[in-house]
Protein backbone atom coordinates (compact mmCIF):
# COMPACT_ATOMS: atom_id res chain seq x y z
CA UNK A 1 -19.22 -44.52 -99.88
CA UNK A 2 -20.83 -46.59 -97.44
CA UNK A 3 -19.24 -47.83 -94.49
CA UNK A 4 -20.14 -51.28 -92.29
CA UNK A 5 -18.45 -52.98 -89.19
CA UNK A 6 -18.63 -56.96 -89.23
CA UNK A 7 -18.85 -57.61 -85.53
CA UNK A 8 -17.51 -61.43 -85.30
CA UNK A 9 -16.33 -63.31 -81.96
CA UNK A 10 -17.16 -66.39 -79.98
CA UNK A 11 -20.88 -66.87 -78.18
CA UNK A 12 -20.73 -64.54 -75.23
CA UNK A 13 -17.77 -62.11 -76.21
CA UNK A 14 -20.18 -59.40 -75.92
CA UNK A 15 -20.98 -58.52 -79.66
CA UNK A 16 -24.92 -57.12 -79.08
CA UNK A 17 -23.49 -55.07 -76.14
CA UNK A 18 -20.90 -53.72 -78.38
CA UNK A 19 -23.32 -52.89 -81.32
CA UNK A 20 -25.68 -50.81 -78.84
CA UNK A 21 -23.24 -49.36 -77.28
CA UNK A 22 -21.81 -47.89 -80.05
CA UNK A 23 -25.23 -47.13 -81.19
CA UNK A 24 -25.93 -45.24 -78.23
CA UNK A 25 -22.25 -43.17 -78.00
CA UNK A 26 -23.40 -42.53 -81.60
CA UNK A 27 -26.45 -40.92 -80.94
CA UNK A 28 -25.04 -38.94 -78.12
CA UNK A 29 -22.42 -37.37 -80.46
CA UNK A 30 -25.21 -37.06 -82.85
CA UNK A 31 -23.98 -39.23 -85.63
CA UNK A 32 -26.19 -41.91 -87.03
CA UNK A 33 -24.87 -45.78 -86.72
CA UNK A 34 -27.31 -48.21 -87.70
CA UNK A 35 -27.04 -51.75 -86.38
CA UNK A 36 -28.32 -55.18 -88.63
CA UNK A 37 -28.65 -58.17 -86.69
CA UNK A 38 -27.21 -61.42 -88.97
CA UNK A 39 -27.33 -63.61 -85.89
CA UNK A 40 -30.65 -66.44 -86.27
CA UNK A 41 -30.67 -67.31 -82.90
CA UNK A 42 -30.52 -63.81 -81.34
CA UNK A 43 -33.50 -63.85 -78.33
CA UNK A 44 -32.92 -60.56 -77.42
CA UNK A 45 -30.71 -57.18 -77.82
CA UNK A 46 -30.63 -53.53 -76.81
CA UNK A 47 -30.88 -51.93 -79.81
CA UNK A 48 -33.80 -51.77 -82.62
CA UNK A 49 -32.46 -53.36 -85.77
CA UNK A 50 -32.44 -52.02 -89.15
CA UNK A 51 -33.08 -55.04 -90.82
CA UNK A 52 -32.50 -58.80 -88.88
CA UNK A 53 -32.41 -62.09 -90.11
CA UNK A 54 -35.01 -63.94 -88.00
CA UNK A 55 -37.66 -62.01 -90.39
CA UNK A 56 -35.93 -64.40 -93.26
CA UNK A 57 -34.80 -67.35 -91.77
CA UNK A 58 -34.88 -68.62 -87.62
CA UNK A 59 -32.68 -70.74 -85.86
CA UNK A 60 -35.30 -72.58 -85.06
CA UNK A 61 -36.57 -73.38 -88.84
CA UNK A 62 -33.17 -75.22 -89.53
CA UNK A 63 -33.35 -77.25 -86.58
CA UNK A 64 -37.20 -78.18 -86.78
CA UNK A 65 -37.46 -78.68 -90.55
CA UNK A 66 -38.26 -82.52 -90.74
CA UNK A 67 -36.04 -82.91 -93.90
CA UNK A 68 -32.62 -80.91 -92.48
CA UNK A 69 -33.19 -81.73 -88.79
CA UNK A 70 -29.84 -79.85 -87.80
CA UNK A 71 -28.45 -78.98 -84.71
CA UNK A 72 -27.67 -75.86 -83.32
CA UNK A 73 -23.86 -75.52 -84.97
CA UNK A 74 -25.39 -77.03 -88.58
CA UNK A 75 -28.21 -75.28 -88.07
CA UNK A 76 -26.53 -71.23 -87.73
CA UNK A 77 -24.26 -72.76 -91.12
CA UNK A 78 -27.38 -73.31 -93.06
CA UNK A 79 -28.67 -70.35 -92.00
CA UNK A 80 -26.21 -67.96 -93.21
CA UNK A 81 -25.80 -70.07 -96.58
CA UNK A 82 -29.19 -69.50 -96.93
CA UNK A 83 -28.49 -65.94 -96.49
CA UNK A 84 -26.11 -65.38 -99.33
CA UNK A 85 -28.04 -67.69 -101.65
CA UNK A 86 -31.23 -64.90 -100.88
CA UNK A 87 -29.29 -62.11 -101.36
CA UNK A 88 -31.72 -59.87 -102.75
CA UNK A 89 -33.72 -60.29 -99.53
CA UNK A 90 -30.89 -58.76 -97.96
CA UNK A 91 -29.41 -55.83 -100.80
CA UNK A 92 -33.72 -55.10 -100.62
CA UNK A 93 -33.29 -54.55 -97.17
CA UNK A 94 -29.77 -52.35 -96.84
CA UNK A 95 -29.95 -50.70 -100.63
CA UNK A 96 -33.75 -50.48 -101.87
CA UNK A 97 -36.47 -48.45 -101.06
CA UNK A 98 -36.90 -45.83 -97.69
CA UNK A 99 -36.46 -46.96 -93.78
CA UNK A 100 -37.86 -44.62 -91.24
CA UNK A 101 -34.36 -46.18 -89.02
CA UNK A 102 -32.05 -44.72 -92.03
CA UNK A 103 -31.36 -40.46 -91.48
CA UNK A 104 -28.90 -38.69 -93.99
CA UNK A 105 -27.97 -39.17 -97.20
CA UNK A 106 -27.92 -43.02 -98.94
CA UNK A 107 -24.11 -42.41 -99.74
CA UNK A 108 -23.59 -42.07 -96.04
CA UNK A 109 -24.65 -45.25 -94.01
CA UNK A 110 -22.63 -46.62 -91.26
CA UNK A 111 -23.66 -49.60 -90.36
CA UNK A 112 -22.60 -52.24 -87.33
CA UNK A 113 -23.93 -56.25 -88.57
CA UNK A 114 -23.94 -58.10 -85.33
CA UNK A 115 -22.71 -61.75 -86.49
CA UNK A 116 -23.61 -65.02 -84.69
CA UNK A 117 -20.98 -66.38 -82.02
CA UNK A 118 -20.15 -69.72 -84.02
CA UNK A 119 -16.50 -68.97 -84.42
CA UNK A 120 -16.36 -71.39 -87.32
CA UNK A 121 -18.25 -69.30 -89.43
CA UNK A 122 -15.48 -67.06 -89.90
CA UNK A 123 -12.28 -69.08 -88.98
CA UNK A 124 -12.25 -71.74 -91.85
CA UNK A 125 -15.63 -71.13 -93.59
CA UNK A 126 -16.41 -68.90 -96.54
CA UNK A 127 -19.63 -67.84 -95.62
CA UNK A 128 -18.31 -64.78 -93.78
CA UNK A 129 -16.07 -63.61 -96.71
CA UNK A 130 -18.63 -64.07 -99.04
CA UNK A 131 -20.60 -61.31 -97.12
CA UNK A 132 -18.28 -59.13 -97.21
CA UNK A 133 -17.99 -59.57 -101.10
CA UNK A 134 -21.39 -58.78 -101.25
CA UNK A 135 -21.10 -55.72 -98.78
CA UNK A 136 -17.74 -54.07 -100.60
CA UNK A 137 -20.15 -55.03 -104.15
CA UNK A 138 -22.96 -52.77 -102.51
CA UNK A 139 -20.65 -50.19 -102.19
CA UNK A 140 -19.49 -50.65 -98.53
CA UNK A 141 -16.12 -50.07 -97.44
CA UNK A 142 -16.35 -52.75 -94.58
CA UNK A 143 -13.67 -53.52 -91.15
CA UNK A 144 -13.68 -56.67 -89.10
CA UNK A 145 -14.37 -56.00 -85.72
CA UNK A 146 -13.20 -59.24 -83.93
CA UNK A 147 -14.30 -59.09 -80.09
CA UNK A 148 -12.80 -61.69 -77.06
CA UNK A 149 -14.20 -61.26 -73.82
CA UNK A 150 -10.98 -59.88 -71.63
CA UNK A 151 -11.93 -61.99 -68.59
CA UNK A 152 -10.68 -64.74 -70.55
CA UNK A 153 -7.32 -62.64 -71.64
CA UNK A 154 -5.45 -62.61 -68.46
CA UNK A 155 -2.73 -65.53 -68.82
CA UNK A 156 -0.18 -66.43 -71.61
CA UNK A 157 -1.74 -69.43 -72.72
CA UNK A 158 -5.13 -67.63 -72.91
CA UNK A 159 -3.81 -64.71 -75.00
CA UNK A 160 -1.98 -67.39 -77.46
CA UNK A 161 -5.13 -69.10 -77.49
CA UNK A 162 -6.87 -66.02 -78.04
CA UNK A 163 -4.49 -64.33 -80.95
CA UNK A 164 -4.41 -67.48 -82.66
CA UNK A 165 -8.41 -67.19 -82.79
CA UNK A 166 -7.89 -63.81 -84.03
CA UNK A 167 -5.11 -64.46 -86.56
CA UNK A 168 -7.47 -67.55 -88.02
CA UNK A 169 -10.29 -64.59 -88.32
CA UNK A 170 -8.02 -62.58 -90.34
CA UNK A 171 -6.85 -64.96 -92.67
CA UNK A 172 -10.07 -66.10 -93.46
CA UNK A 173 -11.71 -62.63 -94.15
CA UNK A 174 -8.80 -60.77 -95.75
CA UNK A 175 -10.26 -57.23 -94.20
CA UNK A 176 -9.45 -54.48 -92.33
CA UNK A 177 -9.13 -55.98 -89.06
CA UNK A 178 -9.53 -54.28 -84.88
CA UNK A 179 -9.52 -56.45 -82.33
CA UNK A 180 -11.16 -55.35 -79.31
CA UNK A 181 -11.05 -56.95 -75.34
CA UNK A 182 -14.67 -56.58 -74.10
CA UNK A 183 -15.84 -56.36 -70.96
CA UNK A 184 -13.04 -54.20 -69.08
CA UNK A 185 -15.23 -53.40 -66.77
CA UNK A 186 -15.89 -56.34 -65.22
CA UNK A 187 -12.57 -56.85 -64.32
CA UNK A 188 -11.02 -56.46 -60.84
CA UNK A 189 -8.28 -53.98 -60.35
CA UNK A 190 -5.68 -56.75 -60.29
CA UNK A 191 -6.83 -58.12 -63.10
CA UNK A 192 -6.99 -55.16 -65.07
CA UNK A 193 -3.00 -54.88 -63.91
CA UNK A 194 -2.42 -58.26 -65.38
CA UNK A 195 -4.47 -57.27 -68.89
CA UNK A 196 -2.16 -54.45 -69.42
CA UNK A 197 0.76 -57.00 -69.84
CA UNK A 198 -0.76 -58.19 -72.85
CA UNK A 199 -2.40 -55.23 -74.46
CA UNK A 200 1.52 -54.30 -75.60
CA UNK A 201 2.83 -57.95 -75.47
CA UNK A 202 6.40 -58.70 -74.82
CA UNK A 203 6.76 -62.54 -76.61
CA UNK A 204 9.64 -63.30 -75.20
CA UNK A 205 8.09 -63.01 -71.42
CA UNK A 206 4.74 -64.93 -72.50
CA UNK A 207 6.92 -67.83 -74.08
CA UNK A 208 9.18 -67.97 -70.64
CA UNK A 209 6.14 -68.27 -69.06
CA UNK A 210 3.86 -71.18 -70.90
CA UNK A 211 7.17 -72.99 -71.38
CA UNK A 212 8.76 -73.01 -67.58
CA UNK A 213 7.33 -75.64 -64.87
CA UNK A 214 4.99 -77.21 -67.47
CA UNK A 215 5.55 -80.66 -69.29
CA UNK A 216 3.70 -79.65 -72.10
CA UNK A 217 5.19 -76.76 -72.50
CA UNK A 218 8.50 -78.21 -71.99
CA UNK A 219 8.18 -80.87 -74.67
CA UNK A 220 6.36 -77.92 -77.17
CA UNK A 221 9.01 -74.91 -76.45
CA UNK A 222 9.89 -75.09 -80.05
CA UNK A 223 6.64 -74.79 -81.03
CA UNK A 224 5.46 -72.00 -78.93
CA UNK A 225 8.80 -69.82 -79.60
CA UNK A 226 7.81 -70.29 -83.15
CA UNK A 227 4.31 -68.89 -82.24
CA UNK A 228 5.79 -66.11 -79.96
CA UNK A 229 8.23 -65.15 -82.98
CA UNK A 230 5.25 -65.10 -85.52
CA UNK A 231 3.10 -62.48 -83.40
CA UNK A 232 6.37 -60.16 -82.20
CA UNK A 233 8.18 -60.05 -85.35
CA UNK A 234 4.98 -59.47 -87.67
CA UNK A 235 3.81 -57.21 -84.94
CA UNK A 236 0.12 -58.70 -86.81
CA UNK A 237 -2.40 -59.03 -83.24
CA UNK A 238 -2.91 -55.87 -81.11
CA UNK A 239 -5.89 -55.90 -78.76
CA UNK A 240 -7.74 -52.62 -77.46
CA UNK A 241 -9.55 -52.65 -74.28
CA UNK A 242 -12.80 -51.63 -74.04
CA UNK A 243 -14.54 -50.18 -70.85
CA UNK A 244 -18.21 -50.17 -71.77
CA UNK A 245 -19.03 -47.65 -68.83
CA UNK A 246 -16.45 -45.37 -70.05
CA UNK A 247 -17.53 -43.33 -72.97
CA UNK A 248 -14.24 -41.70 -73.71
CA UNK A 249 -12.96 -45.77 -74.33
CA UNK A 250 -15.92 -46.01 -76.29
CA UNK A 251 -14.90 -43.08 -78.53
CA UNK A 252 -11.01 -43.74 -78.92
CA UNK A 253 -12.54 -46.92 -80.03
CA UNK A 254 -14.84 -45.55 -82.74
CA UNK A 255 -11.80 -43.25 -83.59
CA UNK A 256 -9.68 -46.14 -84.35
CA UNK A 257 -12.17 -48.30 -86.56
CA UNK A 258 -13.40 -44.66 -88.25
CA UNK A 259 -9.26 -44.00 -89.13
CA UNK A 260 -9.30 -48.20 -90.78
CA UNK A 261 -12.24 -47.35 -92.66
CA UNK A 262 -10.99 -43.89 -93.48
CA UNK A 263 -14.53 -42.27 -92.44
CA UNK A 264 -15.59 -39.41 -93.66
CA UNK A 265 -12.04 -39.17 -95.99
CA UNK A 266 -14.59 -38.80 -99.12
CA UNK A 267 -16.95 -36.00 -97.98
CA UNK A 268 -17.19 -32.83 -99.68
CA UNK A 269 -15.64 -29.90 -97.57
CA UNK A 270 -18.19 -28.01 -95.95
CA UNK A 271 -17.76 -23.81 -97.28
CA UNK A 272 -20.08 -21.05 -95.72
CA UNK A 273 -19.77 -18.43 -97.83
CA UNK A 274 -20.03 -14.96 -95.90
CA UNK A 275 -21.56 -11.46 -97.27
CA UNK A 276 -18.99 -8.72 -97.65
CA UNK A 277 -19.43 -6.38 -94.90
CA UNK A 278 -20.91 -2.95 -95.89
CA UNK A 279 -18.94 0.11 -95.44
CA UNK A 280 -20.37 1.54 -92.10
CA UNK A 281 -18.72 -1.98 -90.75
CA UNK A 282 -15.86 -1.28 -92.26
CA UNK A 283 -14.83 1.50 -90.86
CA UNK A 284 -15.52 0.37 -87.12
């Protein structure tokens, strides 16, 4: 079995950081986690890439192309289309032949893919799912790892905002699914007082307070009770903070995803056989 994280989230949630961060607490505990960059307009990352797209397709192609001449948004759409239409390229790159980046055995890979940051992609669009298909098809037991920056996470209407981004993710891809509040380190101490309010979420509270003083919220109180009721009753959005300076958050993280992917459930059981002692041992 072969394992593989789908790191999705809007531009600037801190998906690269993520992927070489776990790369690097990985290496440190002296396990091997590979990272494949799927983003085509990456400039630049921390980590050396098993395989990335840019040696396939660029950004850049899409937009310059004088028959597509597609923006930016069109542009990352096409890209990834054309990425499941050259699949080979890509089951070439993760199944056939040897890598000098790959260590231990084939059966074994664990493997972070580092997605681009247009949201769409993964909301409404089947291009995401369809790469997971192909993943789980390849023998990959896969987890979507949906990252929000937590700067962004310290009000009610931003969390709504926020789980609503991540329930859209979910529905889409049908996986396995950890969401994760990046950048926890960046925050202030009062902020990270206020983030703790929504990390275990009373509803109830959060709809008091987007509905009360507001005349939006007073004309959509139906509406957001409804929401509120959805996420408390279903109990379907948790969030876990992560402090990227902190590499016991790191690991409690890796814990979490390992126990939705059930690592390691299907390895052999390790016996060291031992010589009987001789009789002079024996008897001492």
């Amino acid at each position: 079995m072969r394992y593989a994280q789908i790191i999705v989230g809007p531009a600037g949630s801190g998906k690269s950081t993520y992927c070489s961060n776990m790369q690097q607490y990985a290496m440190d505990s002296k396990r091997n986690i590979q990272v494949v960059n799927l983003d085509p307009a990456a400039e630049h990352f921390n980590y050396t890439p098993l395989t990335d797209i840019r040696e396939l397709i660029h950004l850049d192609d899409a937009m310059e192309d004088e028959e597509l001449h597609y923006g930016p948004n069109g542009g990352l759409i096409f890209c990834l289309e054309f990425l499941i239409e050259n699949q080979d390229w890509l089951k070439d790159q993760l199944c056939g032949g040897e890598n000098e980046l790959m260590v231990g055995e084939p059966d074994d890979d664990y493997i972070l893919f580092d997605m681009p940051g247009q949201i769409e992609l993964f909301t409404h669009l089947k291009m995401g799912k369809q790469l997971v298909q192909l993943l789980e098809s390849w023998n990959f037991r896969t987890c979507v790892v949906f990252c929000l920056d937590s700067q962004f996470m310290v009000d009610g209407a931003k969390f709504i905002s926020g789980t609503m981004a991540a329930l859209s993710v979910m529905a889409n891809m049908e996986q396995p699914h950890v969401n994760v509040l990046t950048k926890v380190d960046l925050l202030s101490a009062e902020a990270r007082k206020q983030l703790e309010l929504y990390l275990e979420p009373d509803a109830h509270n959060l709809m008091g307070e987007l509905t009360i003083g507001s005349t939006f919220g007073e004309k959509y109180r139906k509406l957001t009770e409804a929401i509120g009721s959805l996420i408390e009753d279903f109990s379907l959005v948790r969030f876990f903070p992560l402090d990227s300076q902190d590499e016991e958050s790191i690991g409690d993280l890796l814990l979490q995803i390992d126990n939705v992917l059930q690592y390691g459930e299907d390895a052999d059981v390790k016996v060291r056989d031992f010589d009987e002692p001789d009789e002079e041992e024996r008897d001492t």
